[in-house]
Protein backbone atom coordinates (compact mmCIF):
# COMPACT_ATOMS: atom_id res chain seq x y z
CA UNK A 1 18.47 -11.85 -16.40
CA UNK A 2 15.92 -10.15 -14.21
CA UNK A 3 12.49 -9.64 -15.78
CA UNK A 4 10.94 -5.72 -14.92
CA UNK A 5 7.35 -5.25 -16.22
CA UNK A 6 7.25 -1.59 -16.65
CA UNK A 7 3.68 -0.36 -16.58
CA UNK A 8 3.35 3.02 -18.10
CA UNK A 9 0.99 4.97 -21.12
CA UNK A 10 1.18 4.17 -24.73
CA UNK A 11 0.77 7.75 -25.68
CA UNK A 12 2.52 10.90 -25.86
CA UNK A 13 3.35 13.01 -22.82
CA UNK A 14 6.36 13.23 -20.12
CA UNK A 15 5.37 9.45 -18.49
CA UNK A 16 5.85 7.87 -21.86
CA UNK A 17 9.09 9.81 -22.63
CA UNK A 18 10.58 8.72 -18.73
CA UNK A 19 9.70 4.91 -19.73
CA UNK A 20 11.56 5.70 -23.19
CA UNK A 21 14.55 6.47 -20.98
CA UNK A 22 14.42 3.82 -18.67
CA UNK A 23 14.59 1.27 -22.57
CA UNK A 24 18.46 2.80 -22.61
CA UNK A 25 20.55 0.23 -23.46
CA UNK A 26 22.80 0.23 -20.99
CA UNK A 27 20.06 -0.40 -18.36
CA UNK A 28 18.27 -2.99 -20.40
CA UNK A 29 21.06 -5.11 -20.69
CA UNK A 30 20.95 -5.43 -16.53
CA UNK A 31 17.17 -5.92 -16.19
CA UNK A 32 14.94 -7.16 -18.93
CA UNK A 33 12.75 -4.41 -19.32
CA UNK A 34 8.86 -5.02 -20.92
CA UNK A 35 6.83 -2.25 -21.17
CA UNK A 36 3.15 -2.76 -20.54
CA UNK A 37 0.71 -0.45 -21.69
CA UNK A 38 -2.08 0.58 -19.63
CA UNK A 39 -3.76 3.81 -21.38
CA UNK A 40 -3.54 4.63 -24.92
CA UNK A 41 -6.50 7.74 -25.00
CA UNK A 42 -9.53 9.23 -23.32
CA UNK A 43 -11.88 7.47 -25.02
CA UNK A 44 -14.46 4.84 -23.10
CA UNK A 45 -14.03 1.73 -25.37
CA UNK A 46 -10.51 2.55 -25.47
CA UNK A 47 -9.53 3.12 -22.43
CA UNK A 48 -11.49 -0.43 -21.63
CA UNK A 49 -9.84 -2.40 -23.75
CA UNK A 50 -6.21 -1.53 -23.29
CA UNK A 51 -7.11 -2.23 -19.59
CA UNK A 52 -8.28 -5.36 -20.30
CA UNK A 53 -5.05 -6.54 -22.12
CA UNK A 54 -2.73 -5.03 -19.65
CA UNK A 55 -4.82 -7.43 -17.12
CA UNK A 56 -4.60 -10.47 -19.07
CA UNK A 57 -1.05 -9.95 -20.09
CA UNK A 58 0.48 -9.03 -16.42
CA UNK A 59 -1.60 -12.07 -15.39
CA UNK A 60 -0.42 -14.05 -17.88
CA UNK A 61 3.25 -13.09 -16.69
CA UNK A 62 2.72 -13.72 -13.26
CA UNK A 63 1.19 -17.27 -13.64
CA UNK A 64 4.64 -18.25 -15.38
CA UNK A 65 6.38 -16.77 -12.45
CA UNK A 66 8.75 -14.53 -14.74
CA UNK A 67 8.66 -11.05 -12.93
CA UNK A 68 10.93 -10.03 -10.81
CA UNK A 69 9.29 -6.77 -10.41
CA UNK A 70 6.36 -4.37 -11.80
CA UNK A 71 6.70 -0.93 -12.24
CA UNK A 72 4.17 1.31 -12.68
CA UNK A 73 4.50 4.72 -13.33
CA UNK A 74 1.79 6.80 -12.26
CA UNK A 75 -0.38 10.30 -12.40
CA UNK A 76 -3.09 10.62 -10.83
CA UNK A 77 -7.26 9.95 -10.70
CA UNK A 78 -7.99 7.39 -13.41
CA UNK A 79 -3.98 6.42 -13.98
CA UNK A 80 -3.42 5.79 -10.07
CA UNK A 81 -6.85 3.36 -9.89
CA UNK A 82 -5.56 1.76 -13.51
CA UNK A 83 -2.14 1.30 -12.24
CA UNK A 84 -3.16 0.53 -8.46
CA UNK A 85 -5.41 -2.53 -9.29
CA UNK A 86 -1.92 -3.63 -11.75
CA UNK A 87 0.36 -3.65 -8.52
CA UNK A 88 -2.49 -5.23 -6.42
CA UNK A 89 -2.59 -7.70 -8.75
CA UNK A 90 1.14 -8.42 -8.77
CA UNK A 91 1.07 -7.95 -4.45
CA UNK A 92 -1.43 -11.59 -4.73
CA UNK A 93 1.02 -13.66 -6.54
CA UNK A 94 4.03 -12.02 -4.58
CA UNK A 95 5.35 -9.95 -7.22
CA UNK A 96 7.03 -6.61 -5.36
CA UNK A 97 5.65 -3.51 -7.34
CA UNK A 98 7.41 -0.51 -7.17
CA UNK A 99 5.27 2.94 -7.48
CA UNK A 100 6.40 5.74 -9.28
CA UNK A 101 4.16 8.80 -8.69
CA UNK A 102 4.60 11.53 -11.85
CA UNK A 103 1.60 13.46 -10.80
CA UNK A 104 1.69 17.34 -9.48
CA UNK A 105 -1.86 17.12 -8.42
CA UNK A 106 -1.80 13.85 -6.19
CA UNK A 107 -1.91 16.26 -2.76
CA UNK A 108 -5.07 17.58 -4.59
CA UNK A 109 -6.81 14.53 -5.57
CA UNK A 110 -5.97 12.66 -2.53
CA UNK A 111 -7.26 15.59 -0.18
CA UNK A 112 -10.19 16.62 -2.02
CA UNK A 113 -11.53 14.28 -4.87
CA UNK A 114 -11.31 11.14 -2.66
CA UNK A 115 -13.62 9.98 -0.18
CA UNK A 116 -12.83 7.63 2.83
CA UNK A 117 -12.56 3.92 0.78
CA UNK A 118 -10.37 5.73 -2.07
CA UNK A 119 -8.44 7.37 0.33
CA UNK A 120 -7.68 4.21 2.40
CA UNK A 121 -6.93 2.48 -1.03
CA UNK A 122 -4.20 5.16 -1.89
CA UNK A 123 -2.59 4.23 1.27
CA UNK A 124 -2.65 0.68 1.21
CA UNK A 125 -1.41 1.19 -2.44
CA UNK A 126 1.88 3.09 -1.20
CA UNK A 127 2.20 1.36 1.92
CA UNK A 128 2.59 -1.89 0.42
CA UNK A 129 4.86 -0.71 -2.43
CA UNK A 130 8.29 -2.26 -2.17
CA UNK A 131 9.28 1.56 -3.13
CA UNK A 132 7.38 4.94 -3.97
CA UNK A 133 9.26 7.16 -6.40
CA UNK A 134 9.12 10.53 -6.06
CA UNK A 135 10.25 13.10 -8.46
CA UNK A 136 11.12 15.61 -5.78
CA UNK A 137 11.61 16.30 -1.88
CA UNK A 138 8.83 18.01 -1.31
CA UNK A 139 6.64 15.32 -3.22
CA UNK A 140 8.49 13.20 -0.92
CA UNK A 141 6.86 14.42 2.42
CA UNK A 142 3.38 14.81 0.82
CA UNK A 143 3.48 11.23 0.13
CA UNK A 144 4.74 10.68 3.65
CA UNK A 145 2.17 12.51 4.93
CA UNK A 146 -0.31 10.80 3.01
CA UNK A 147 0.90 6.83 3.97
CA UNK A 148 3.88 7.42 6.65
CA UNK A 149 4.86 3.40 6.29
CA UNK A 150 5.44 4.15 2.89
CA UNK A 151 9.24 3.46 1.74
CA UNK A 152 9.73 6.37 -0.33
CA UNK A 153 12.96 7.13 -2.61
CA UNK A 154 13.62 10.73 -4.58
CA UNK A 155 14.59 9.97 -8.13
CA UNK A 156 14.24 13.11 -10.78
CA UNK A 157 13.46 12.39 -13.97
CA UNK A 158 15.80 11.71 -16.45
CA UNK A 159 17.35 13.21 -19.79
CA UNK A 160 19.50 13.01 -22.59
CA UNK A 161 22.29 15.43 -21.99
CA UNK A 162 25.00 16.47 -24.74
CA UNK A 163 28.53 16.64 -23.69
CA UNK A 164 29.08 20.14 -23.98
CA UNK A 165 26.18 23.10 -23.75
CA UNK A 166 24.74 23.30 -27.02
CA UNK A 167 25.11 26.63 -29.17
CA UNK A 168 22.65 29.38 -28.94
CA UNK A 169 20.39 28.64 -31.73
CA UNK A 170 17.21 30.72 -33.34
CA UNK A 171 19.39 32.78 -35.69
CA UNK A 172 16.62 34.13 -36.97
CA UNK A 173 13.30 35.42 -35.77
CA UNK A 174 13.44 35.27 -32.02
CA UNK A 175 11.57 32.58 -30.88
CA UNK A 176 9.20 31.05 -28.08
CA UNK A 177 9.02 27.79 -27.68
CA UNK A 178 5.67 25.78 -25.83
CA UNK A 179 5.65 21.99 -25.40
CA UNK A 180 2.90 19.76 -24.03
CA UNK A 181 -0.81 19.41 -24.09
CA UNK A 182 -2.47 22.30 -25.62
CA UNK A 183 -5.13 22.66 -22.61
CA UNK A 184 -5.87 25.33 -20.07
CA UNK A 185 -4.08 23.58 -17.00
CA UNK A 186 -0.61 24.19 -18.98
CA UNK A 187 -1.36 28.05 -19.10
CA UNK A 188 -1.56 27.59 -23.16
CA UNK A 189 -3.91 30.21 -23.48
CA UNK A 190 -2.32 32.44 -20.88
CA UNK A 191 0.75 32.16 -23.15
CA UNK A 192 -1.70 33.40 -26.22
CA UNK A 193 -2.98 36.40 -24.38
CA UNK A 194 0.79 37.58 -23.30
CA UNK A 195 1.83 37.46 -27.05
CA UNK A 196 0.74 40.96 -28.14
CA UNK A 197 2.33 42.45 -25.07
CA UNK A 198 5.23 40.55 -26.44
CA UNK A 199 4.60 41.72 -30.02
CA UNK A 200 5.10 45.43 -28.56
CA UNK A 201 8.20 44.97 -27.53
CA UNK A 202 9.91 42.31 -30.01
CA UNK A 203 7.83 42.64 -33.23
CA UNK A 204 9.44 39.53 -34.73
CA UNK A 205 8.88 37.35 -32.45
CA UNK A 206 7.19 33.90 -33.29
CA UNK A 207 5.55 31.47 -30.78
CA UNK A 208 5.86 27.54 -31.93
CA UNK A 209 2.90 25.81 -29.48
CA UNK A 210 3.83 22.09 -29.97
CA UNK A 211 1.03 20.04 -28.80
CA UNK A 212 -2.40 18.13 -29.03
CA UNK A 213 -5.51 19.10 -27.31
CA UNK A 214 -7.47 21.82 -27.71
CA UNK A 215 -5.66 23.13 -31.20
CA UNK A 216 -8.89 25.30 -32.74
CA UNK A 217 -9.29 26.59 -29.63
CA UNK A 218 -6.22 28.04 -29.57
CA UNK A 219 -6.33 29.01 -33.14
CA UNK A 220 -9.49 30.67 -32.74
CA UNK A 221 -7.88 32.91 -29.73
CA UNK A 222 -4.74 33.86 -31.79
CA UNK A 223 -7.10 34.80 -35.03
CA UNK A 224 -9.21 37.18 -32.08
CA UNK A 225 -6.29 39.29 -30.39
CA UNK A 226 -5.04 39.35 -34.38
CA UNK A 227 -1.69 37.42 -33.81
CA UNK A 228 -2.05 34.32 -35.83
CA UNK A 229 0.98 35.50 -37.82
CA UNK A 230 2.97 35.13 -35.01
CA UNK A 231 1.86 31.48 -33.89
CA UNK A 232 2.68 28.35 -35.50
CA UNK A 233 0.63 24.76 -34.62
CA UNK A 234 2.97 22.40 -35.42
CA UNK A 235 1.26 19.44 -33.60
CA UNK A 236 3.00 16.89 -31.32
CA UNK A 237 6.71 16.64 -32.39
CA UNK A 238 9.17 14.52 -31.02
CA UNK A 239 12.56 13.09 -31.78
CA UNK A 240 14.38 14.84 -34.64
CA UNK A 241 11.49 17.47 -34.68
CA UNK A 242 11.62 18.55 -31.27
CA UNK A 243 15.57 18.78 -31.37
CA UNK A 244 15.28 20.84 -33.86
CA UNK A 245 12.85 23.47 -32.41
CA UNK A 246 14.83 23.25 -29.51
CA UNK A 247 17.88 24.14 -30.81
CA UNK A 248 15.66 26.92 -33.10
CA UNK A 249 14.00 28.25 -29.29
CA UNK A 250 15.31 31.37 -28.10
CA UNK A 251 13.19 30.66 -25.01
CA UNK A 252 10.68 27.90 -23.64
CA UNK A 253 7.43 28.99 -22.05
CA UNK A 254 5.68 26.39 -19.66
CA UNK A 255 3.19 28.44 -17.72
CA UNK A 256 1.74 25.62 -16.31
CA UNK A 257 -1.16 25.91 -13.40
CA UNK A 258 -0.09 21.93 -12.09
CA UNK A 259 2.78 20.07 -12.95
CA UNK A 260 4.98 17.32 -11.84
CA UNK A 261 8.63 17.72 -12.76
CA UNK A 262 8.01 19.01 -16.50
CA UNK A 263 10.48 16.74 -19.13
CA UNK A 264 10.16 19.56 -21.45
CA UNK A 265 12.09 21.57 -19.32
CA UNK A 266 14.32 19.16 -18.65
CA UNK A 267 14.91 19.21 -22.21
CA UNK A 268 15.34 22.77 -22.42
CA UNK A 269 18.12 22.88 -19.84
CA UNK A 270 19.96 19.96 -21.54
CA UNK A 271 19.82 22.01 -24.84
CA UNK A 272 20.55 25.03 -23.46
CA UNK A 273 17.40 26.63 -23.89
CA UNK A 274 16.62 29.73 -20.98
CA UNK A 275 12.93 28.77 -19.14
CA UNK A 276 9.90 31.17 -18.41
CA UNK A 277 7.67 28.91 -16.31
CA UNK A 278 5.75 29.21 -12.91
CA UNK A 279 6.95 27.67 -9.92
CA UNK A 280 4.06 25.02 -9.48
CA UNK A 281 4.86 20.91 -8.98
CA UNK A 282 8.52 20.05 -9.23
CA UNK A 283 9.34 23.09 -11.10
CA UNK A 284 10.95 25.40 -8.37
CA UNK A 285 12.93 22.15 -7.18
CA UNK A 286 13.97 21.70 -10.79
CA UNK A 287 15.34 25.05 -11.51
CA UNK A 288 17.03 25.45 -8.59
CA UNK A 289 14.56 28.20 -6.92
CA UNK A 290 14.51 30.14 -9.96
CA UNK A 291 18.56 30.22 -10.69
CA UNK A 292 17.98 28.40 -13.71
CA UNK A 293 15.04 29.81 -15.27
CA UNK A 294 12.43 33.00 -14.52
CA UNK A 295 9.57 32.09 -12.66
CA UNK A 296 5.91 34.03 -12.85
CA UNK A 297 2.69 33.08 -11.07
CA UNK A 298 0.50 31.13 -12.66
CA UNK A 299 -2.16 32.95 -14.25
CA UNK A 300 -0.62 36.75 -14.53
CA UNK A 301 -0.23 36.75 -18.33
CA UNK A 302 1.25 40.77 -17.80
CA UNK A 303 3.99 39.40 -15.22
CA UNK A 304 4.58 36.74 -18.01
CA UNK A 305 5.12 39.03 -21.11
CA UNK A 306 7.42 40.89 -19.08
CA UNK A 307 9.55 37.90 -18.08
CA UNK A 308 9.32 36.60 -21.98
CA UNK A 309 10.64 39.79 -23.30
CA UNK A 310 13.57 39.48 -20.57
CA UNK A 311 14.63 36.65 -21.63
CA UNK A 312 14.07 37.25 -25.55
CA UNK A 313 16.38 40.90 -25.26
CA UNK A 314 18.86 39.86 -22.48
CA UNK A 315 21.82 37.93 -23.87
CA UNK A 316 23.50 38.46 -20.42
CA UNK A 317 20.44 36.88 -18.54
CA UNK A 318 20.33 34.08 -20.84
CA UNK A 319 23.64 33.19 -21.24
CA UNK A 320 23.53 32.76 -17.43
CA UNK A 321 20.70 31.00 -17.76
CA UNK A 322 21.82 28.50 -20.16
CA UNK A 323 24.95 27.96 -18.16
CA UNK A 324 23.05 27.04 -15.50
CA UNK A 325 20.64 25.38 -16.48
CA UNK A 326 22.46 22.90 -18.38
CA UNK A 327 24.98 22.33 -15.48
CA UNK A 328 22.03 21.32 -13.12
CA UNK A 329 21.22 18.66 -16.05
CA UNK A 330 24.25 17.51 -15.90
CA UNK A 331 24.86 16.92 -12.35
CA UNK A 332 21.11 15.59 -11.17
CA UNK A 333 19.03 14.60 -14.63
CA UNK A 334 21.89 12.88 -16.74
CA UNK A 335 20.12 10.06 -18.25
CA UNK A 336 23.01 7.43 -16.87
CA UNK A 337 22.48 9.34 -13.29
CA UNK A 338 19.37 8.46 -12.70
CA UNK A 339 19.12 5.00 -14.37
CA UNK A 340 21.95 4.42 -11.83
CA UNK A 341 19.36 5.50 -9.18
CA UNK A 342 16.59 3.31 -10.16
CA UNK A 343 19.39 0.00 -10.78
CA UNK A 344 19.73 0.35 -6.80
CA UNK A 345 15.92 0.64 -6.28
CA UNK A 346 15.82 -2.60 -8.24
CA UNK A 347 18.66 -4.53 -6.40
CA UNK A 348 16.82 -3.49 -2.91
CA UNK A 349 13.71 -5.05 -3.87
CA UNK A 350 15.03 -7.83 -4.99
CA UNK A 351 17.63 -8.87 -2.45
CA UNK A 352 14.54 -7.71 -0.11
CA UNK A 353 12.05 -10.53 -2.03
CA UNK A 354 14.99 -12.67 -1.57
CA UNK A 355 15.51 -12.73 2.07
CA UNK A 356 11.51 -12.58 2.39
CA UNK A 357 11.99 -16.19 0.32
CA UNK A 358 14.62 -17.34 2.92
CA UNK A 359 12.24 -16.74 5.76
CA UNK A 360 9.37 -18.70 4.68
């Protein structure tokens, strides 16, 4: 069995839950999937020393000539240089790496946070990637643009997807669901400020912010505009807890300013659950130009109330919505779908290495 060494972060977010998916099973019992963790928090001594072992262990791997292929999954600024040196290292012993770019600000950092040498790195990086994953077509030709010898392949990300659309849940107080870091890039506190133009219209309403980050700081602006009652802070949930304020979520709210191609939504639309978002990142791609979901621009917290209370009063709107939504799941995020995907990415590479081998 072919070895993969699957570089990705230890912590919570939508990489992590993408290199969850890729651990299916199914897929696992094709390719002999390790997972290698290369971040596991922002701080210094941290960061450091989960570098350091994901060093020594790849090395370790590649000495006893056991990988078939690394791949690393990767954002941007301090995850592309963690990951990049990883795949550099594998390129010296032979190794074909395969680059998987989750990012929604990679145009930005490449085009205005890098200077000549980083920039030359990125495209070495992707050039000399047996394959760049992107999550969408237009991520596609920014990466072109960026290293135009790159070989670059469109795979979405994945998710679970019942069999049938799932029942409208939140039987009882309407409610609006927020998942992911509780910072100002995912238009957390945007959300905050729309909730008493909400509150006007649907009084009951309660907002569930699942999340780490900034917590108090979002506490603090709840307790000022005087809706605390209406906000709960459950933390990060996941597994059973997340299904379950899914299927509770009248609506989910990502009012993100950057994104890549959001797994909460995904998530949403596989549960059935109507989406408020903006259309940043992979986000327009993903709901189909705004057929599956109602999109606002990023930052106007009035346009966003309005589109909230659409969706919370409409049972029309989101029963079309849901319909939808969960459709598009089915037919291009279905977990099997895109594992499918990434087995051919895998067989290329390797019958690629194979006839390099033949060559020599």
């Amino acid at each position: 069995m072919r070895r993969v060494l699957m570089i990705g972060p230890g912590t919570n977010g939508g990489i992590a839950a993408v290199v969850d998916a890729c651990l299916e099973p199914e897929f696992v019992s094709h390719w002999r999937i390790e997972r290698l963790c290369s971040y596991e928090g922002p701080a210094l001594p941290t960061q450091l020393r989960v570098m350091a072992a994901a060093g020594i262990r790849l090395l370790t791997r590649l000495l006893a000539r056991r990988l078939a292929i690394v791949h690393a999954h990767s954002a941007s600024r301090g995850s592309f240089w963690r990951k990049s040196v990883l795949c550099a290292l594998a390129d010296l012993f032979g190794v074909p790496y395969v680059f998987h770019v989750h990012s929604g600000e990679f145009g930005v950092f490449y085009g205005s946070e890098c200077g000549p040498a980083a920039k030359w790195w990125i495209r070495r990086t992707l050039r000399r990637a047996a394959c760049v994953i992107a999550l969408t077509e237009a991520w596609s030709k920014l990466l072109l643009a960026i290293e135009p010898r790159a070989s670059v392949r469109v795979i979405g990300n994945p998710v679970r997807v019942p069999d049938v659309l799932p029942a409208e849940g939140g039987s009882g107080r309407p409610q609006v669901l927020f998942l992911g870091r509780l910072r100002e890039k995912k238009g957390v506190f945007d959300l905050v400020r729309a909730i008493p133009l909400v509150l006007k219209r649907v009084p009951d309403a309660v907002f569930t912010l699942a999340g780490d980050g900034e917590t108090e700081a979002v506490r603090r602006l709840a307790l000022e505009l005087g809706v605390s009652d209406a906000v709960r802070l459950p933390g990060w949930i996941r597994g059973a807890d997340k299904d379950a304020e899914l299927s509770a979520a009248r609506v989910l709210a990502l009012p993100s300013y950057f994104e890549g191609l959001p797994v909460c939504i995904l998530e949403a639309m596989a549960a059935g659950v109507p989406v408020v978002a903006t259309p940043v990142g992979g986000i327009p791609e993903l709901l189909g130009e705004g057929e599956c979901g109602l999109l606002v621009p990023p930052g106007d917290v009035q346009a966003l109330a309005e589109s909230l209370v659409v969706a919370l009063e409409d049972t029309g709107l989101r029963r079309r919505l849901r319909e939808s939504a969960f459709h598009r799941a089915v037919d291009y995020h279905a977990i099997r779908g895109v594992l499918r995907q990434l087995d051919a990415v895998y067989r290329s590479v390797t019958a690629a290495g194979r006839a390099d081998a033949a060559g020599r």
